[in-house]
Protein backbone atom coordinates (compact mmCIF):
# COMPACT_ATOMS: atom_id res chain seq x y z
CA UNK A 1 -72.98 -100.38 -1.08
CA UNK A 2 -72.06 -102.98 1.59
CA UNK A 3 -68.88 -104.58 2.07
CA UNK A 4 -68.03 -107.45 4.51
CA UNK A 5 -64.67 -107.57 6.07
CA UNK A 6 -63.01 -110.67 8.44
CA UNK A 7 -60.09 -109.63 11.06
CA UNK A 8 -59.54 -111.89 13.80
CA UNK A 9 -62.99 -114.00 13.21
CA UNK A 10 -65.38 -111.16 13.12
CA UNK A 11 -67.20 -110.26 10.49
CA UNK A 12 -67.84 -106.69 9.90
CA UNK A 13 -69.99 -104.97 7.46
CA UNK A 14 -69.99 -101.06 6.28
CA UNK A 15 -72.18 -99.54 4.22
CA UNK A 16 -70.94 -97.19 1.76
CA UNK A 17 -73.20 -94.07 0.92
CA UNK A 18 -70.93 -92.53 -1.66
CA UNK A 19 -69.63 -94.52 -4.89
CA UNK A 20 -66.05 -92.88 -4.96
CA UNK A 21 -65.73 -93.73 -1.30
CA UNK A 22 -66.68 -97.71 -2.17
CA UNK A 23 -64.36 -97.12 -5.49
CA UNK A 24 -61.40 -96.51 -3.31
CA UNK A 25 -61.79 -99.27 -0.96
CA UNK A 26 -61.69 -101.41 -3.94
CA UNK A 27 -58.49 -99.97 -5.03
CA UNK A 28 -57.03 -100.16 -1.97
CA UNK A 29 -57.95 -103.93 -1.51
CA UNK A 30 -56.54 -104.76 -5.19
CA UNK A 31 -53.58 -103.50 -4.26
CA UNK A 32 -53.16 -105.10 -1.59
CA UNK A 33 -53.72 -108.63 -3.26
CA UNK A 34 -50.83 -107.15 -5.71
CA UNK A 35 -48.51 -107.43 -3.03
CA UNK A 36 -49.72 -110.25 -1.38
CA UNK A 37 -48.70 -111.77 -5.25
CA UNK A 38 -45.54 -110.16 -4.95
CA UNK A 39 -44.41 -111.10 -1.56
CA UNK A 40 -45.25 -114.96 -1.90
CA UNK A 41 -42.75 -114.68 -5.15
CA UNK A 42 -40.05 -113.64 -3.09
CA UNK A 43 -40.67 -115.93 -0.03
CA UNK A 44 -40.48 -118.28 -2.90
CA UNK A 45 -37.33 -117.29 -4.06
CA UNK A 46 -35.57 -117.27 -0.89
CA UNK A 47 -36.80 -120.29 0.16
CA UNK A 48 -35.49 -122.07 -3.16
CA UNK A 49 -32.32 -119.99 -2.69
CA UNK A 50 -31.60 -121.39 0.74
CA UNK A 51 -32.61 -124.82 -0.45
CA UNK A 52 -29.98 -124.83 -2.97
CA UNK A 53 -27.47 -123.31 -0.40
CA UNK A 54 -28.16 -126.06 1.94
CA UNK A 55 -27.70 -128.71 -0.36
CA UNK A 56 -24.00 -127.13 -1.90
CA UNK A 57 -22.85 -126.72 2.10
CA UNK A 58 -23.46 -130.39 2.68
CA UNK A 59 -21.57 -131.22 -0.19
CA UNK A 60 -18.63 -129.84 1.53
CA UNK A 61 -18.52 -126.36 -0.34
CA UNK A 62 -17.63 -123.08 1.23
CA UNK A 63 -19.89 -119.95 1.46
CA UNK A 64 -17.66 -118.59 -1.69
CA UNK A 65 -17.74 -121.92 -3.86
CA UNK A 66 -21.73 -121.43 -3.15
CA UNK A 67 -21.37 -117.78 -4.24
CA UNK A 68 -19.79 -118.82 -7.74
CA UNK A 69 -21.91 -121.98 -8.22
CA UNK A 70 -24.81 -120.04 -7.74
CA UNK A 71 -24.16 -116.66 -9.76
CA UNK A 72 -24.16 -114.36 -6.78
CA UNK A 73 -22.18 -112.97 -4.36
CA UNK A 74 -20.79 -113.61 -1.22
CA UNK A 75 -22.50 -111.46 1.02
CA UNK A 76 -25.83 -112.76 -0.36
CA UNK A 77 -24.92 -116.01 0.89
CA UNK A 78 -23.75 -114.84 4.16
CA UNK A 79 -27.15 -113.40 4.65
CA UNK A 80 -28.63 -116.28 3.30
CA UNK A 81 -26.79 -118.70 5.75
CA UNK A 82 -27.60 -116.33 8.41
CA UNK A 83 -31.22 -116.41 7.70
CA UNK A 84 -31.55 -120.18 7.62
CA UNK A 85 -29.99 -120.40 11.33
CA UNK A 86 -32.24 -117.68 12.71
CA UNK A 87 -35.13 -119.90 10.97
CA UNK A 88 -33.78 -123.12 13.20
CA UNK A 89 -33.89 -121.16 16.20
């Protein structure tokens, strides 16, 4: 078995003599694209969160009025707010 793998524009190929060994590499790769999946939900989560938190704050609410209009609590906001201003540094 041969597989072809790409990191930083170079193409490299390995040959695979034993079927478990090419099994495994397979399973690791699948997982891998499992969290890839997983990760670019939450990125999309936080970036909708922070969206919505931008919008209340320049309506004129506080960080707690965005805690209660948005179900959750303070200190998620905080970090939130936090994590938008290290983003437009």
């Amino acid at each position: 078995m041969i597989t072809k793998t790409i990191q930083n524009n170079q193409i490299r190929l390995r040959v695979f003599e034993d079927m478990k060994e090419f099994q495994k590499q397979i399973e690791l790769l699948e997982i891998k694209r499992k969290f890839q999946k997983v990760n670019s939900c939450i990125r999309y989560k936080h970036s909708f969160r922070r969206e919505k938190i931008i919008k209340l704050a320049n309506m004129g609410k506080t960080q707690k009025e965005i805690a209660e209009k948005m179900n959750c609590s303070y200190s998620t906001v905080k970090r939130e707010i936090k994590a938008i201003r290290e983003g437009l540094a």
